[in-house]
PDB file of N, CA and C in Angstrom:
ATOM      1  N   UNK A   1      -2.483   8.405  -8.684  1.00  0.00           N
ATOM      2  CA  UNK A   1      -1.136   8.796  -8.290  1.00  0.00           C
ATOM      3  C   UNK A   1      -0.135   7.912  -9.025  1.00  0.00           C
ATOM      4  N   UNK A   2       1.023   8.770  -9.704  1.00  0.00           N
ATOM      5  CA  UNK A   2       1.905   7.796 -10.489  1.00  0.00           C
ATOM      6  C   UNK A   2       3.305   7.619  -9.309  1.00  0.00           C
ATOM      7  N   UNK A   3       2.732   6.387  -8.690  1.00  0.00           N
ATOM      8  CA  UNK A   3       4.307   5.698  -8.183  1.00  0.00           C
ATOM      9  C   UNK A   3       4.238   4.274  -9.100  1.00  0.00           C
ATOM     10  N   UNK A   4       5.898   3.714  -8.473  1.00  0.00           N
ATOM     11  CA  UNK A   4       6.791   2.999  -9.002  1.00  0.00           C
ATOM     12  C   UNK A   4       6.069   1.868  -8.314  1.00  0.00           C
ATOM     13  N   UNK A   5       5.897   0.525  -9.603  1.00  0.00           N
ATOM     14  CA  UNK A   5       4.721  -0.540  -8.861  1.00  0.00           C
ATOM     15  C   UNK A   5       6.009  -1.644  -7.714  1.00  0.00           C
ATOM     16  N   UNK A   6       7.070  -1.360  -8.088  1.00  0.00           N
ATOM     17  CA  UNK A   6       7.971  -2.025  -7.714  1.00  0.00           C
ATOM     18  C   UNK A   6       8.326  -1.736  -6.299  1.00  0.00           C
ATOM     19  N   UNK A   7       8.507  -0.167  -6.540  1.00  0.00           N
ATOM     20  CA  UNK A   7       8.802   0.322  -4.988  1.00  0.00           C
ATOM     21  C   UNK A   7       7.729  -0.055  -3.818  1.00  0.00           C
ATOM     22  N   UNK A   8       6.373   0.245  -4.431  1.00  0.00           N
ATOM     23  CA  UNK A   8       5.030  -0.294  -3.847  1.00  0.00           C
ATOM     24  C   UNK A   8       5.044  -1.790  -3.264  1.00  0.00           C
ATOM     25  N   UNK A   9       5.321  -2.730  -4.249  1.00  0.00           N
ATOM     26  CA  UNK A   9       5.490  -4.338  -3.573  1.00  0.00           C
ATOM     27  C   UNK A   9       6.458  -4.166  -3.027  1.00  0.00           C
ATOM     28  N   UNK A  10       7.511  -3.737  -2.912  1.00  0.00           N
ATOM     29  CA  UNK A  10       8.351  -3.564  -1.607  1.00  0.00           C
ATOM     30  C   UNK A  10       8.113  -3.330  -0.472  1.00  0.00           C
ATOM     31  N   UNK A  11       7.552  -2.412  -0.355  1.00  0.00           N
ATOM     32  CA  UNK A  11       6.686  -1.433   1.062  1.00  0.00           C
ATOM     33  C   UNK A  11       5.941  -2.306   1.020  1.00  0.00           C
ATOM     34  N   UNK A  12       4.940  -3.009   0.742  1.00  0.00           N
ATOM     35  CA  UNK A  12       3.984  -3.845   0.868  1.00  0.00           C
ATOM     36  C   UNK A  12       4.463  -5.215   1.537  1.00  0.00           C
ATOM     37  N   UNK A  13       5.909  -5.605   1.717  1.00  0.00           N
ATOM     38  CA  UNK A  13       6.123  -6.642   2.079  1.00  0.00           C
ATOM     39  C   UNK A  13       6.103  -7.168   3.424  1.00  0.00           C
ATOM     40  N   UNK A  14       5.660  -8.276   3.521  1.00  0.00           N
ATOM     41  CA  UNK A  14       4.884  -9.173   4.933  1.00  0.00           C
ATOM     42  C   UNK A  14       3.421  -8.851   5.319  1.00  0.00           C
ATOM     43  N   UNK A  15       2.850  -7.665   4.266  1.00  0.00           N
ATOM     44  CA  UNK A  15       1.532  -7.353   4.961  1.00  0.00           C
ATOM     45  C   UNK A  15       0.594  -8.800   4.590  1.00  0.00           C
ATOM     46  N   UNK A  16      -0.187  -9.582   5.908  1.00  0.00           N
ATOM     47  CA  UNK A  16      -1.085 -10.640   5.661  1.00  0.00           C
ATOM     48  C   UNK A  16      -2.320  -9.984   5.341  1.00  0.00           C
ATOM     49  N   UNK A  17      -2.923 -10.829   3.926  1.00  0.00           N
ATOM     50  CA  UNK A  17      -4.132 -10.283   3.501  1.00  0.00           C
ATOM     51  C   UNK A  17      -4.978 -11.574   3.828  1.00  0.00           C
ATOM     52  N   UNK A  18      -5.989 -10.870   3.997  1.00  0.00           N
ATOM     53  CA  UNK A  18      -6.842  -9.704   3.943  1.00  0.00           C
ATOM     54  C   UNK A  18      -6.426  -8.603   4.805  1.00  0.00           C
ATOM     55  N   UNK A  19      -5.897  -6.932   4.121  1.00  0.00           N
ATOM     56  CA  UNK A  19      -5.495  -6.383   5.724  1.00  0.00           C
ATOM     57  C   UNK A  19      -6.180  -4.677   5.253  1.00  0.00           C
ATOM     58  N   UNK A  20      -6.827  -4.116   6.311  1.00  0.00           N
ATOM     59  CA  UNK A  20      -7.215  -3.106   6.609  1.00  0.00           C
ATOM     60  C   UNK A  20      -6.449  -1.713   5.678  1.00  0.00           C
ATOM     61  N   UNK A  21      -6.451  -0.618   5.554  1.00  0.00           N
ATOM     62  CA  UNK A  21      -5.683   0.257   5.066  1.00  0.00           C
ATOM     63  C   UNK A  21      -4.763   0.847   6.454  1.00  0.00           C
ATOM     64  N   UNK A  22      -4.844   0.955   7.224  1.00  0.00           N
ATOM     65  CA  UNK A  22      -4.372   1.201   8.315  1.00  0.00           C
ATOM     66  C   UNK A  22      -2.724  -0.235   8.356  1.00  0.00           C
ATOM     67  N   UNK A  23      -3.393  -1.182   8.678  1.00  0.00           N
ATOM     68  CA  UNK A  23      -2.417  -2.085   8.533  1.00  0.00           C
ATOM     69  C   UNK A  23      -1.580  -1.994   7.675  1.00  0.00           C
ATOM     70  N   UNK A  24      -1.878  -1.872   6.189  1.00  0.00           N
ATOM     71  CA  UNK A  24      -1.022  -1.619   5.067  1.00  0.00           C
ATOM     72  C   UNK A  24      -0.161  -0.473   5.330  1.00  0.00           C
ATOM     73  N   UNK A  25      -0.781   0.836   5.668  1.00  0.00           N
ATOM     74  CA  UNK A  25       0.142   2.047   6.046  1.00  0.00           C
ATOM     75  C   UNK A  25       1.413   1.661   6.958  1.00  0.00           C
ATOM     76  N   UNK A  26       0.902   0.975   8.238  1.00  0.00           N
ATOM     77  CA  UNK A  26       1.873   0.605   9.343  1.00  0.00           C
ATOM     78  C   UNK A  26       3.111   0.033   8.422  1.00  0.00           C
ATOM     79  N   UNK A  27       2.549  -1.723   7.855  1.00  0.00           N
ATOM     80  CA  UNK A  27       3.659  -2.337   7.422  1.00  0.00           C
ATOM     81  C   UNK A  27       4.376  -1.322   6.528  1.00  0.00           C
ATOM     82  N   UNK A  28       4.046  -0.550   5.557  1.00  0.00           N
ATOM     83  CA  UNK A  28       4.869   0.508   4.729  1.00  0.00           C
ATOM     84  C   UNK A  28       6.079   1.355   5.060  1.00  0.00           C
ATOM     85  N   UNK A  29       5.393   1.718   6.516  1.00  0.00           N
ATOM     86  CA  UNK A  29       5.893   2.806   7.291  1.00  0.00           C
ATOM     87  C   UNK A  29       7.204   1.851   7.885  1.00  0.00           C
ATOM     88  N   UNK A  30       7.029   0.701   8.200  1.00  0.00           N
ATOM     89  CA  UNK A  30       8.185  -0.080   9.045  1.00  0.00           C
ATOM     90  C   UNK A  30       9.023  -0.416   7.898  1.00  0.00           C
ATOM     91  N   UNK A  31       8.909  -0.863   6.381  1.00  0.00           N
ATOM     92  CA  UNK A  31       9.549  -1.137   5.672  1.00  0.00           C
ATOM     93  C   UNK A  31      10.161   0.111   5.139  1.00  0.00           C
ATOM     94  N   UNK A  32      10.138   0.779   5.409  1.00  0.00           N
ATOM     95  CA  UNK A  32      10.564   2.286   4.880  1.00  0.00           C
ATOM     96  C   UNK A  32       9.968   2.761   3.578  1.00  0.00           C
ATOM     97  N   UNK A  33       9.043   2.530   3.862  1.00  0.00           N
ATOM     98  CA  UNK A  33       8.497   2.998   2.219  1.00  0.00           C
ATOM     99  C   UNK A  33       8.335   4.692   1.891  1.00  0.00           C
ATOM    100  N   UNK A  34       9.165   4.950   1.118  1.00  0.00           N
ATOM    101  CA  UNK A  34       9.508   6.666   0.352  1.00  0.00           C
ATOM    102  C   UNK A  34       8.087   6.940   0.566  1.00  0.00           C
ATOM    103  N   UNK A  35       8.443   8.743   0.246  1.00  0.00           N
ATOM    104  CA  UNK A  35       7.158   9.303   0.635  1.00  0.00           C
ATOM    105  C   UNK A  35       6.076   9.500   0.145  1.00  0.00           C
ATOM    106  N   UNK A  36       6.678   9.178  -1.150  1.00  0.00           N
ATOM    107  CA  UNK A  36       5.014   9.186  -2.164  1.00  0.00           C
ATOM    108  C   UNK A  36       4.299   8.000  -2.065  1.00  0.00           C
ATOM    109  N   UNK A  37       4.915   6.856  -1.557  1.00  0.00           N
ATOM    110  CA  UNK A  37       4.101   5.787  -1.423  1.00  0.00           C
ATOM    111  C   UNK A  37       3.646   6.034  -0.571  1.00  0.00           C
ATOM    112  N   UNK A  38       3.757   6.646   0.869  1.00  0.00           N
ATOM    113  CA  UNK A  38       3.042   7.030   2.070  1.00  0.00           C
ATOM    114  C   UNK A  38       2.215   7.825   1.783  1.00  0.00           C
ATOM    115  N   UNK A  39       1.624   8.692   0.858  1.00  0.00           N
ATOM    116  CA  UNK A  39       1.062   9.325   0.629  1.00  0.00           C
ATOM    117  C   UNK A  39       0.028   8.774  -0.444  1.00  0.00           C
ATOM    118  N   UNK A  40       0.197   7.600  -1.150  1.00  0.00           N
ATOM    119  CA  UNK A  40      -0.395   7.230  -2.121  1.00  0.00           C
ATOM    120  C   UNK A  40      -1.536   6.000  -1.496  1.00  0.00           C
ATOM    121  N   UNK A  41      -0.632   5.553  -0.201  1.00  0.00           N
ATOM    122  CA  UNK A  41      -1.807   4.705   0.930  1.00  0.00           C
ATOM    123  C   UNK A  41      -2.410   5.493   1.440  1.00  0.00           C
ATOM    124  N   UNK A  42      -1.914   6.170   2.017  1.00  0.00           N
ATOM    125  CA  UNK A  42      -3.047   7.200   2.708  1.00  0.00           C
ATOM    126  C   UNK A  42      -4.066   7.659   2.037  1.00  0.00           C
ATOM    127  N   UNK A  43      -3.910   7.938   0.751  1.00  0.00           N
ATOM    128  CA  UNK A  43      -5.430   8.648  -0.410  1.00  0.00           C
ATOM    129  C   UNK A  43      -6.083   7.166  -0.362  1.00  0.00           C
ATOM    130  N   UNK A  44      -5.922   5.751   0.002  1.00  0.00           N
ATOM    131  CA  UNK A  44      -6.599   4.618  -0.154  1.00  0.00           C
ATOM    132  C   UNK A  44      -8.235   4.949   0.318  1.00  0.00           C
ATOM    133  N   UNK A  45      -8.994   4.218  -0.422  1.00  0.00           N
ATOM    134  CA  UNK A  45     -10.682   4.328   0.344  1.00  0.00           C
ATOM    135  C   UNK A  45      -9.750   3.664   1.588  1.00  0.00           C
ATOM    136  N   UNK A  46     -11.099   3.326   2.860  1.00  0.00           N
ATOM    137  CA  UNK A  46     -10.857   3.061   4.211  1.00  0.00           C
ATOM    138  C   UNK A  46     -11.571   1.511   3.667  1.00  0.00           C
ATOM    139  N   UNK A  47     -11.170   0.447   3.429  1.00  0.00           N
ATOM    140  CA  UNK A  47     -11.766  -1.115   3.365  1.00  0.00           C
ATOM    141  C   UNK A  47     -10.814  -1.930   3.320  1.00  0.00           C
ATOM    142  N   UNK A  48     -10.949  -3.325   3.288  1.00  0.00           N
ATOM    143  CA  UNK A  48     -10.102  -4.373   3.278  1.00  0.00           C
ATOM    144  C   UNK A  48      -9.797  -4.593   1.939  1.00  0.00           C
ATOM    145  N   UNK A  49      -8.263  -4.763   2.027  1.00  0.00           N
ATOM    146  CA  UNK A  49      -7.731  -5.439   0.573  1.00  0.00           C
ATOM    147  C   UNK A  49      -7.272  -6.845   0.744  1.00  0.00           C
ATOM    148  N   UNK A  50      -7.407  -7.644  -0.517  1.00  0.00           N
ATOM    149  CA  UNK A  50      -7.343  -8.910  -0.333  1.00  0.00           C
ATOM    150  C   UNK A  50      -6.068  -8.951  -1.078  1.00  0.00           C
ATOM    151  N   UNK A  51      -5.174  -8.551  -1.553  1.00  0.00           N
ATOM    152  CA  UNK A  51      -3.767  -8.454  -1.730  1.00  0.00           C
ATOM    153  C   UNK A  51      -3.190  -7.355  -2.674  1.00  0.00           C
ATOM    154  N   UNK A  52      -2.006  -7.316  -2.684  1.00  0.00           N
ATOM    155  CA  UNK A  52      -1.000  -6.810  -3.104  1.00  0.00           C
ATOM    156  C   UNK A  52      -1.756  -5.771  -4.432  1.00  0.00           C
ATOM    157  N   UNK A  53      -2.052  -7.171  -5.009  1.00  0.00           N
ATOM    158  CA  UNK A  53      -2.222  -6.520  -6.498  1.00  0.00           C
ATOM    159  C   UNK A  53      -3.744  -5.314  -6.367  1.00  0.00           C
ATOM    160  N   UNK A  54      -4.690  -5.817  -5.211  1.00  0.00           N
ATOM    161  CA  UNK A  54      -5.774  -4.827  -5.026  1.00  0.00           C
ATOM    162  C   UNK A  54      -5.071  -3.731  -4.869  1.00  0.00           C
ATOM    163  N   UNK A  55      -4.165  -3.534  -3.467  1.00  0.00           N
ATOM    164  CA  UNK A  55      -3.776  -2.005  -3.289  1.00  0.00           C
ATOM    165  C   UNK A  55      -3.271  -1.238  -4.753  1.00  0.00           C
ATOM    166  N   UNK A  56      -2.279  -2.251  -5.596  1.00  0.00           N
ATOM    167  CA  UNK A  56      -2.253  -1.403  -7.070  1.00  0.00           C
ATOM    168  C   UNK A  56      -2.788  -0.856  -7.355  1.00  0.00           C
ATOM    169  N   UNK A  57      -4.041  -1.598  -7.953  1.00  0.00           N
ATOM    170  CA  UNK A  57      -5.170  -1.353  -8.631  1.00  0.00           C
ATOM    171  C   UNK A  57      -5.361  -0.150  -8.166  1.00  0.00           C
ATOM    172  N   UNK A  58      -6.108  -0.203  -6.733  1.00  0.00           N
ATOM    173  CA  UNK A  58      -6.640   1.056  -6.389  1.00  0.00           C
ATOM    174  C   UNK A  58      -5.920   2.438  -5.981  1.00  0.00           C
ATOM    175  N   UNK A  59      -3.994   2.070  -6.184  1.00  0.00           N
ATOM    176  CA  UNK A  59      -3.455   3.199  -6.366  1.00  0.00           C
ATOM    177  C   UNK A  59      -3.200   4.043  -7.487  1.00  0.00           C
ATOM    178  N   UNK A  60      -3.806   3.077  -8.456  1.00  0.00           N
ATOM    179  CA  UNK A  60      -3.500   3.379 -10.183  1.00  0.00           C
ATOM    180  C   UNK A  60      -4.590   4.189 -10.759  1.00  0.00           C
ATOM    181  N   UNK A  61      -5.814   4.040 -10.037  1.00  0.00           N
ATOM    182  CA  UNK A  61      -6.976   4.751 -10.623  1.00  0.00           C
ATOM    183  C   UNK A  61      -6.705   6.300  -9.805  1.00  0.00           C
TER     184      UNK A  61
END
């Protein structure tokens, strides 16, 4: 999925890692994160990410 890596560490902000995909969605959802990023966590596998730059990664493939 092509989102904006910027908008992503935004929405991503305060989540403590190591954190669940669920957790990541929540914090997103409270930071207001636009809708393609809500949609781009949600396609996440279901495992723990150990930060920021993992969720990238695995939104980029």
């Amino acid at each position: 999925m092509n989102v904006n890596p910027i908008e992503m560490q935004k929405s991503l902000g305060g989540v403590n890692y190591p954190a669940s995909k669920r957790e990541i969605i929540e914090k997103a959802e409270k930071n207001g994160a636009k809708q393609e990023i809500k949609e781009a966590l949600k396609a996440l596998p279901e495992k723990e990410y150990e930060s920021p730059a993992a969720v990238n990664r695995e939104v980029g493939k």
